[in-house]
PDB file of N, CA and C in Angstrom:
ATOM      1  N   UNK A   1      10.839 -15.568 -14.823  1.00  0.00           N
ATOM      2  CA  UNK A   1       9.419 -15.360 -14.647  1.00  0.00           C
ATOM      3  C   UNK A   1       8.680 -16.035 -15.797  1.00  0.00           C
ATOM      4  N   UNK A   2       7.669 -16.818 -15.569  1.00  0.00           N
ATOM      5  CA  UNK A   2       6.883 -17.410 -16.270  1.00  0.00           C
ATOM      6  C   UNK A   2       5.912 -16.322 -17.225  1.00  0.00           C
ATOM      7  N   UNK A   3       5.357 -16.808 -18.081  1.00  0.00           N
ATOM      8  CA  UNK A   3       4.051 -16.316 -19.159  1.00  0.00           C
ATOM      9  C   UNK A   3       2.736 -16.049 -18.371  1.00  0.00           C
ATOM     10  N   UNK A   4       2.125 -14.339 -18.359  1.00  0.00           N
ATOM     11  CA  UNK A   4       1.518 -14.178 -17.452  1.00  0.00           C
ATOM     12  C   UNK A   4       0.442 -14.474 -17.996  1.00  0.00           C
ATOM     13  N   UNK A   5      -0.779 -14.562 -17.443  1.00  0.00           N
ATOM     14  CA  UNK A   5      -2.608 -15.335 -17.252  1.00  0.00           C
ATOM     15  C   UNK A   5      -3.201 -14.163 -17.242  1.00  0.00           C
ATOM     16  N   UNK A   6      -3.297 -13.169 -18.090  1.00  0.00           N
ATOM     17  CA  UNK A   6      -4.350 -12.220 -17.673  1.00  0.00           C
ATOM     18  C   UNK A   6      -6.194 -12.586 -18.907  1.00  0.00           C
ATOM     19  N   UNK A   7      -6.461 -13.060 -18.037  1.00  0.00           N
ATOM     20  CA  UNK A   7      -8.358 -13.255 -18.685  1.00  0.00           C
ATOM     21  C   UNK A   7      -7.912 -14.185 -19.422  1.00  0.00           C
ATOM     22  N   UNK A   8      -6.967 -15.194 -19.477  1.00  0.00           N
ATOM     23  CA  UNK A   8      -6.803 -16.334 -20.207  1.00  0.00           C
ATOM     24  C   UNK A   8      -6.258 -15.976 -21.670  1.00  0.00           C
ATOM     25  N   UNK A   9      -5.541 -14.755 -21.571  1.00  0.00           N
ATOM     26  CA  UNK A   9      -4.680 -14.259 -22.496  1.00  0.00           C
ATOM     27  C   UNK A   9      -3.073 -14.427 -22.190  1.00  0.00           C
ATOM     28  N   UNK A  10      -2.127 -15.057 -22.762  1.00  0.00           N
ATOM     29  CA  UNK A  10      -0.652 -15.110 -22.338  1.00  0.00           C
ATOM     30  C   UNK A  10       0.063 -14.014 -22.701  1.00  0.00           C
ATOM     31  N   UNK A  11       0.571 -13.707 -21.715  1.00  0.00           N
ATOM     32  CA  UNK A  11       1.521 -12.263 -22.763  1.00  0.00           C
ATOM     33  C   UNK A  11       3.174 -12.523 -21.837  1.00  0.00           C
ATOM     34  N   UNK A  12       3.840 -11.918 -22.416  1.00  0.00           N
ATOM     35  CA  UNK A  12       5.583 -12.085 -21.965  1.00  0.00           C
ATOM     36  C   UNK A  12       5.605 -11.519 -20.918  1.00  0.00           C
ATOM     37  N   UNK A  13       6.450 -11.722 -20.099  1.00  0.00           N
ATOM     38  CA  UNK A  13       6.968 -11.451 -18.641  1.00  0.00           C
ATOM     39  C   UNK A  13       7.482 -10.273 -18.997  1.00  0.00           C
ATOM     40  N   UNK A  14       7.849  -9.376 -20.112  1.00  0.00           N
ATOM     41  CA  UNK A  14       8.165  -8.330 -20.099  1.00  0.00           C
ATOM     42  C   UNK A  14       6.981  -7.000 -20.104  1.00  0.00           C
ATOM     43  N   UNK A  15       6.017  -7.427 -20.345  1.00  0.00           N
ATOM     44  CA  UNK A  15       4.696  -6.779 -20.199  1.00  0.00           C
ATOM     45  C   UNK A  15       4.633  -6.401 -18.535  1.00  0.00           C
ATOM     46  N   UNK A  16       4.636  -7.805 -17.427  1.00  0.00           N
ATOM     47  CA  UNK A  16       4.633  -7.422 -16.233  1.00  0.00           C
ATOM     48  C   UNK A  16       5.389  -6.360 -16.062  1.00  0.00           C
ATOM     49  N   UNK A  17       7.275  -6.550 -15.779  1.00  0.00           N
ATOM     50  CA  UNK A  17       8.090  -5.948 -15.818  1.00  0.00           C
ATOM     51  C   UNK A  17       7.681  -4.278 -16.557  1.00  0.00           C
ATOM     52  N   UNK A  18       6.795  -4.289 -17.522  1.00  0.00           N
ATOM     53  CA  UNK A  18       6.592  -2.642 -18.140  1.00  0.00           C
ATOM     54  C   UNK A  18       5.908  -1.912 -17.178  1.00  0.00           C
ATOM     55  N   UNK A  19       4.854  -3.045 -16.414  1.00  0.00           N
ATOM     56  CA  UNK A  19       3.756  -2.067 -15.402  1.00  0.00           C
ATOM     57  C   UNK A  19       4.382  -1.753 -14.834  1.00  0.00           C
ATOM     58  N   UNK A  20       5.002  -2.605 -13.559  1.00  0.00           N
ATOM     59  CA  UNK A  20       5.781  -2.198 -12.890  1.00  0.00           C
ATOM     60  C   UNK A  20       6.878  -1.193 -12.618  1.00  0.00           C
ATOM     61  N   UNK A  21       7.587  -1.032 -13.542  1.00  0.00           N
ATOM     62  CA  UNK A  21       8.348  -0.045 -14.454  1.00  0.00           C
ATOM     63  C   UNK A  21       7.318   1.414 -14.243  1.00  0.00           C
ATOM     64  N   UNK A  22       6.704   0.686 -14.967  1.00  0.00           N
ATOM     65  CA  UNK A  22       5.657   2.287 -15.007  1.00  0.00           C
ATOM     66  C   UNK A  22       5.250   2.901 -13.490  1.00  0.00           C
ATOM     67  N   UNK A  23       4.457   2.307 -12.876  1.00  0.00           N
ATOM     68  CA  UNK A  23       4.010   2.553 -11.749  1.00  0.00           C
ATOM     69  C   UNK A  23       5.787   3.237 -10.737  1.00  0.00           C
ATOM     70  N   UNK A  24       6.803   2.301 -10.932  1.00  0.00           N
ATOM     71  CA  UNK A  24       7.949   3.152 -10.633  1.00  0.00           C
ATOM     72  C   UNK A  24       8.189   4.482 -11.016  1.00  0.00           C
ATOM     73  N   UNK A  25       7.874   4.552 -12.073  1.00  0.00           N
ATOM     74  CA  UNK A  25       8.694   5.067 -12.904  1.00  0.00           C
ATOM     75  C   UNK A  25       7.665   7.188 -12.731  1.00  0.00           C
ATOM     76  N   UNK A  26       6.498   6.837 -12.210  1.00  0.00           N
ATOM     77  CA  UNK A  26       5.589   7.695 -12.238  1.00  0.00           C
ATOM     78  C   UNK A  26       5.952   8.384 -10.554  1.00  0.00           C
ATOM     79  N   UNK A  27       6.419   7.617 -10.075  1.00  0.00           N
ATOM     80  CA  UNK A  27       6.168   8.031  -8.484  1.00  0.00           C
ATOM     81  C   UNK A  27       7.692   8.847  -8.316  1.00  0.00           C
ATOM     82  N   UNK A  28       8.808   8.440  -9.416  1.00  0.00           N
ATOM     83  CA  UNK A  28      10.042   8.524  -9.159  1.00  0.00           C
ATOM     84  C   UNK A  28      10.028  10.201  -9.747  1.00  0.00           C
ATOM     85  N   UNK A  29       9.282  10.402 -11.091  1.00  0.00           N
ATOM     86  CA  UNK A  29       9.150  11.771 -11.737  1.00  0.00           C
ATOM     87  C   UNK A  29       8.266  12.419 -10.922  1.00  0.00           C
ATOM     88  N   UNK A  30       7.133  12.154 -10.277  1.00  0.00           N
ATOM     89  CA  UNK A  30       6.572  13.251  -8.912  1.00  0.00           C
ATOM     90  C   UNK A  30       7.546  13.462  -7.872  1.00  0.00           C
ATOM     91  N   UNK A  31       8.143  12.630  -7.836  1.00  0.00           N
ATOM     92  CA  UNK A  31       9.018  13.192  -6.364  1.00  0.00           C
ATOM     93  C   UNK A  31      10.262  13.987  -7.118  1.00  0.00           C
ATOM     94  N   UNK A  32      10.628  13.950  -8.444  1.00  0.00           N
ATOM     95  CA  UNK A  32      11.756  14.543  -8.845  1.00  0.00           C
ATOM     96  C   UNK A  32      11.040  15.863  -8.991  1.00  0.00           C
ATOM     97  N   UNK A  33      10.019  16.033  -9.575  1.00  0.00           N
ATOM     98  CA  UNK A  33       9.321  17.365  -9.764  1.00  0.00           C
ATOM     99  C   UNK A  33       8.924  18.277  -8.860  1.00  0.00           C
ATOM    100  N   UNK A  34       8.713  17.397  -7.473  1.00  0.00           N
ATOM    101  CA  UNK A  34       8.681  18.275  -6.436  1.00  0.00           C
ATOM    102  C   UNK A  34       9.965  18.815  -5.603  1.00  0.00           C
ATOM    103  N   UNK A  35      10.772  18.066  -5.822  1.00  0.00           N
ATOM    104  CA  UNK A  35      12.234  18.878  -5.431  1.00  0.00           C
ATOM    105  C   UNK A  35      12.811  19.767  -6.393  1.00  0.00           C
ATOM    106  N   UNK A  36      12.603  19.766  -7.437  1.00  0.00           N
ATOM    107  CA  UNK A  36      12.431  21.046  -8.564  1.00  0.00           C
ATOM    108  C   UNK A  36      13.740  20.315  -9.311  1.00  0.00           C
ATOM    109  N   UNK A  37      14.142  19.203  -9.625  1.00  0.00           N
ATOM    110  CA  UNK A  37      15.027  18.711 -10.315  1.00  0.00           C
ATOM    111  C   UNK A  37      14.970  18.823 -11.657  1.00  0.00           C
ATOM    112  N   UNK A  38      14.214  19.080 -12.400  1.00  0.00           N
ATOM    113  CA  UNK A  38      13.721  19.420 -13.692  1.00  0.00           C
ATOM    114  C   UNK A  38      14.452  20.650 -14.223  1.00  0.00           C
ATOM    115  N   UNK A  39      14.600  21.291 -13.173  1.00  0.00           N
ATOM    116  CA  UNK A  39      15.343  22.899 -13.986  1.00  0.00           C
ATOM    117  C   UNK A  39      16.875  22.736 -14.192  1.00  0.00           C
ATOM    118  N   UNK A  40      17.345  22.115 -13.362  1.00  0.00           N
ATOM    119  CA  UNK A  40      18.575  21.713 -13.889  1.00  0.00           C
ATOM    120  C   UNK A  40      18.905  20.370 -14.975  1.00  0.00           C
ATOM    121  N   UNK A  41      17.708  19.777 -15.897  1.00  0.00           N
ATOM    122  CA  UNK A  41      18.230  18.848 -16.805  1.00  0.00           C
ATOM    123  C   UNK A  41      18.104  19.803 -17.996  1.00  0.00           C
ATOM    124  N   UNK A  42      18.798  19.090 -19.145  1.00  0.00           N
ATOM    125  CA  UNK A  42      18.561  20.514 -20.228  1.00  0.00           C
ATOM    126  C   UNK A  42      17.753  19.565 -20.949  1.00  0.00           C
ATOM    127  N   UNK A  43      17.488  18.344 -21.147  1.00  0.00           N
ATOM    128  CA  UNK A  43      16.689  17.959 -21.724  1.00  0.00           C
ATOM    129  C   UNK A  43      15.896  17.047 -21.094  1.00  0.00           C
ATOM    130  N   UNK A  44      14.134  17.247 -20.374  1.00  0.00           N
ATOM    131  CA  UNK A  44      13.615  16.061 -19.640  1.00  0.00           C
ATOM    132  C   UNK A  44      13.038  14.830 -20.487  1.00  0.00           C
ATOM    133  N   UNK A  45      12.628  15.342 -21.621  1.00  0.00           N
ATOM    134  CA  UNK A  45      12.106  14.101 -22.501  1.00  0.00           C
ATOM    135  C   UNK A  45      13.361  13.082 -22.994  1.00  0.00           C
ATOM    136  N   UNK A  46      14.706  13.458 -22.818  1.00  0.00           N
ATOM    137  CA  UNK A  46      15.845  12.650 -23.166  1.00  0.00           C
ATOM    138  C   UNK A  46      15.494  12.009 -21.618  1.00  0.00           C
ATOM    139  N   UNK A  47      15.792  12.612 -20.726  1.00  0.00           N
ATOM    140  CA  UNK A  47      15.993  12.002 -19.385  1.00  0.00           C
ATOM    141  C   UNK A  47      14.916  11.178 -18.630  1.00  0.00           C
ATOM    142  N   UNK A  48      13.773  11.038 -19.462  1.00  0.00           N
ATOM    143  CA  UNK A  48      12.692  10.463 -18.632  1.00  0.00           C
ATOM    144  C   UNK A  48      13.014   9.591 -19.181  1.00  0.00           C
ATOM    145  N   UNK A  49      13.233   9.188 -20.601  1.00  0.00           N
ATOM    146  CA  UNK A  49      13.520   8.070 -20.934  1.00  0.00           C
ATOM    147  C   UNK A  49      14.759   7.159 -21.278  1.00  0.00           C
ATOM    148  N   UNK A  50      15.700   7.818 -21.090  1.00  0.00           N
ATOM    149  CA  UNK A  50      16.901   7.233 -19.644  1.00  0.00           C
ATOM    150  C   UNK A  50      16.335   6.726 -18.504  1.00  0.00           C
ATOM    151  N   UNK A  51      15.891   7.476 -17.395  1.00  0.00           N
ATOM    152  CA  UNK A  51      14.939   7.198 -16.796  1.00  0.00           C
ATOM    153  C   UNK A  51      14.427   5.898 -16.584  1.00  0.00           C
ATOM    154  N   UNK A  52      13.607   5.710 -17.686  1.00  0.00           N
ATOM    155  CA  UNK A  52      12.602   4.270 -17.394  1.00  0.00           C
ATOM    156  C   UNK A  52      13.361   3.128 -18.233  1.00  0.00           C
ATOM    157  N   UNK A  53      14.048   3.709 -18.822  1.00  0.00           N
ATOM    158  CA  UNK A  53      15.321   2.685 -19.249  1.00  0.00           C
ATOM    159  C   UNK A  53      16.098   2.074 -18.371  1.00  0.00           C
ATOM    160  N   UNK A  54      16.289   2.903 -17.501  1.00  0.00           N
ATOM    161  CA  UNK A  54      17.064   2.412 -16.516  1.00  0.00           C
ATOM    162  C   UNK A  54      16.551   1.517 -15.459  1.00  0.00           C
ATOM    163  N   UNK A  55      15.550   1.701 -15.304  1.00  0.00           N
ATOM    164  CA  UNK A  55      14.105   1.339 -14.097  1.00  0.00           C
ATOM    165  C   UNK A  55      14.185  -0.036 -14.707  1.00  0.00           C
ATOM    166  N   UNK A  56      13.859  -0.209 -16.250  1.00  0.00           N
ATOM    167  CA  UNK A  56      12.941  -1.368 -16.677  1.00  0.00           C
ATOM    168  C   UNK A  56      14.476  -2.539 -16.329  1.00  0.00           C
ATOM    169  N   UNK A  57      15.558  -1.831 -16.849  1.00  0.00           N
ATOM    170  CA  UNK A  57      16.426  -3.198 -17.002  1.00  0.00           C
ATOM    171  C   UNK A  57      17.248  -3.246 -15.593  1.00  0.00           C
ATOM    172  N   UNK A  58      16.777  -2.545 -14.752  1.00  0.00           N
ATOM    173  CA  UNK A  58      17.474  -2.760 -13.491  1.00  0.00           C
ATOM    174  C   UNK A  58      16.279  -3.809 -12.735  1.00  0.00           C
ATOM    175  N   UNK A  59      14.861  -3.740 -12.948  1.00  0.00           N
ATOM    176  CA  UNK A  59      13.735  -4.673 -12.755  1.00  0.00           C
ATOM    177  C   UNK A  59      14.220  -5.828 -13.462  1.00  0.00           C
ATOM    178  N   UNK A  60      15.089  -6.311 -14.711  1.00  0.00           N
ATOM    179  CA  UNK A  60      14.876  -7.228 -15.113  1.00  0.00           C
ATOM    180  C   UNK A  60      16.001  -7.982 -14.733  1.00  0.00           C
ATOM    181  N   UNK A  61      17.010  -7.052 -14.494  1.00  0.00           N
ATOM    182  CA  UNK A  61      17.954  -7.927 -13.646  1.00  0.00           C
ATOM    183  C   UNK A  61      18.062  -8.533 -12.909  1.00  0.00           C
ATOM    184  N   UNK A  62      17.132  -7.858 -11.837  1.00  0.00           N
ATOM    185  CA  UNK A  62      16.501  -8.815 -10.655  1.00  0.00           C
ATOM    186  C   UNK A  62      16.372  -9.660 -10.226  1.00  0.00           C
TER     187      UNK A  62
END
């Protein structure tokens, strides 16, 4: 992926890859929260970011 154009500012293709990530990464923790998956992790702030760890470099593999 090329150097993205936002308002004639360049920023790294890993910036895209973060939104994206994010916007995943938000829809994936509402739907985990509504099946009540949360009560069985013992730690969610370890696991969210496992989580989007996992999201971002499985996007970049791509």
């Amino acid at each position: 992926m090329a150097e993205l154009d936002v308002a004639g500012i360049f920023m790294a293709p890993i910036v895209g890859y973060g939104a994206v990530t994010l916007v995943l990464f938000l829809i994936l923790r509402g739907l985990l929260a509504q099946l009540g998956f949360w009560r069985i992790i013992w730690h969610p702030a370890l696991f969210e970011a496992a989580l989007f760890s996992i999201l971002l470099s499985g996007l970049v593999l791509l």
